[in-house]
Protein backbone atom coordinates (compact mmCIF):
# COMPACT_ATOMS: atom_id res chain seq x y z
CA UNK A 1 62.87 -59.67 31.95
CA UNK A 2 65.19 -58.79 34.48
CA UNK A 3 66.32 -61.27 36.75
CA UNK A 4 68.75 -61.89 39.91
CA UNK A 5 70.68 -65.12 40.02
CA UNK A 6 72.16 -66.73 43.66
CA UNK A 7 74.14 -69.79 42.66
CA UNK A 8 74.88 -70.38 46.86
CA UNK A 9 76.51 -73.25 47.65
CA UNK A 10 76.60 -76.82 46.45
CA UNK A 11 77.66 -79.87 48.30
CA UNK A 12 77.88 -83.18 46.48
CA UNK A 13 74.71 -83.15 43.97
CA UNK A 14 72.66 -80.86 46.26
CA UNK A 15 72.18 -76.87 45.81
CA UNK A 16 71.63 -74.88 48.64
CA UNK A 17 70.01 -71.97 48.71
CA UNK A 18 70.01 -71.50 44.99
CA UNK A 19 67.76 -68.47 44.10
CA UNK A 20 66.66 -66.71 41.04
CA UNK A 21 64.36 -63.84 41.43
CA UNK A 22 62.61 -62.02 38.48
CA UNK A 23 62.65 -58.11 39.42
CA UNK A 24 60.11 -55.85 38.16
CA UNK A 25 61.16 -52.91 35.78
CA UNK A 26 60.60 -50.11 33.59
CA UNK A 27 62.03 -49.22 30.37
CA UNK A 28 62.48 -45.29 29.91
CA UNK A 29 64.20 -45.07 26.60
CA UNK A 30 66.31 -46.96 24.61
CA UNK A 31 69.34 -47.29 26.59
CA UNK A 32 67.69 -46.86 30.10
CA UNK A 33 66.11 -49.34 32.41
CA UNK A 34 64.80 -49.06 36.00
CA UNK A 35 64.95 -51.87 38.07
CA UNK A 36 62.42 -52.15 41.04
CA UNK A 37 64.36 -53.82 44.28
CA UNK A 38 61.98 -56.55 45.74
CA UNK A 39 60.01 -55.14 48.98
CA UNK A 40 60.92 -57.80 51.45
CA UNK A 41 64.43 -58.19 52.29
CA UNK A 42 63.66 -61.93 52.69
CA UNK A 43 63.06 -61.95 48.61
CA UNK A 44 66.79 -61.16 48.05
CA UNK A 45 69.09 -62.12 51.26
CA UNK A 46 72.38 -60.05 51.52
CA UNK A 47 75.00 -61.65 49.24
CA UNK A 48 76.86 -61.84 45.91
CA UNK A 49 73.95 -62.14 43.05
CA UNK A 50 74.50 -62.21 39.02
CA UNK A 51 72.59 -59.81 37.06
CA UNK A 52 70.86 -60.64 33.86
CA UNK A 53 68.63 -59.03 31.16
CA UNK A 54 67.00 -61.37 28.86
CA UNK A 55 65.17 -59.65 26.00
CA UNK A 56 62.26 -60.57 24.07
CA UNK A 57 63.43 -63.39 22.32
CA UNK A 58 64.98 -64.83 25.79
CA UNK A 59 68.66 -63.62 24.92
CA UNK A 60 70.28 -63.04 28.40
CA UNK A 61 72.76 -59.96 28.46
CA UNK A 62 76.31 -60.28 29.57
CA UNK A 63 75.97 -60.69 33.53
CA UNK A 64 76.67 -57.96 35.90
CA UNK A 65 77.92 -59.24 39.47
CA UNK A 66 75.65 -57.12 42.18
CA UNK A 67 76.65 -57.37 45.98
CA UNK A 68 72.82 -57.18 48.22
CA UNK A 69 73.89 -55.43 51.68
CA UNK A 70 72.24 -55.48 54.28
CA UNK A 71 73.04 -51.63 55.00
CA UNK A 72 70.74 -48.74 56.33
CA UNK A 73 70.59 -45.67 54.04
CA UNK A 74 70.11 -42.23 55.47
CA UNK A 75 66.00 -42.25 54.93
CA UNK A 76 65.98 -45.69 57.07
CA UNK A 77 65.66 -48.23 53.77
CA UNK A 78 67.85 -51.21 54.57
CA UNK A 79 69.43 -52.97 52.04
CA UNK A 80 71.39 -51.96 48.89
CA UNK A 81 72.93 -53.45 45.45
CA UNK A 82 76.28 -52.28 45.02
């Protein structure tokens, strides 16, 4: 499982706009994974997000930190994970 994490922000006990989205993916080897951005931009908002992959027995990797822009690339896409 691959999964992107949004902590947002928290006032007193209440979370806002906490997100965690599972990503779909494909393994291609060993040591090589693609990850498949979600189609609507509304499924990951532009923001700081923490990257995890948890394997089969639900063991998270070390976290990445992934920025979501809300950029235009040069074939029109918007949005990008730096």
């Amino acid at each position: 499982m691959v999964t992107l994490y949004h902590s947002g922000s928290s006032t007193h006990s209440n979370g806002a706009n906490i997100r965690l989205i599972k990503l779909a993916f494909r393994g291609k080897g060993r040591d090589d994974l693609k990850v498949i951005a979600p189609r609507l931009p509304v499924q990951a908002l532009p923001g700081d997000y923490t990257l995890f992959v948890v394997d089969d027995r639900g063991v998270p990797s070390v976290a990445k930190h992934v920025r979501i822009t809300d950029d235009e690339d040069k074939r029109g896409r918007r949005g990008r994970a730096q």
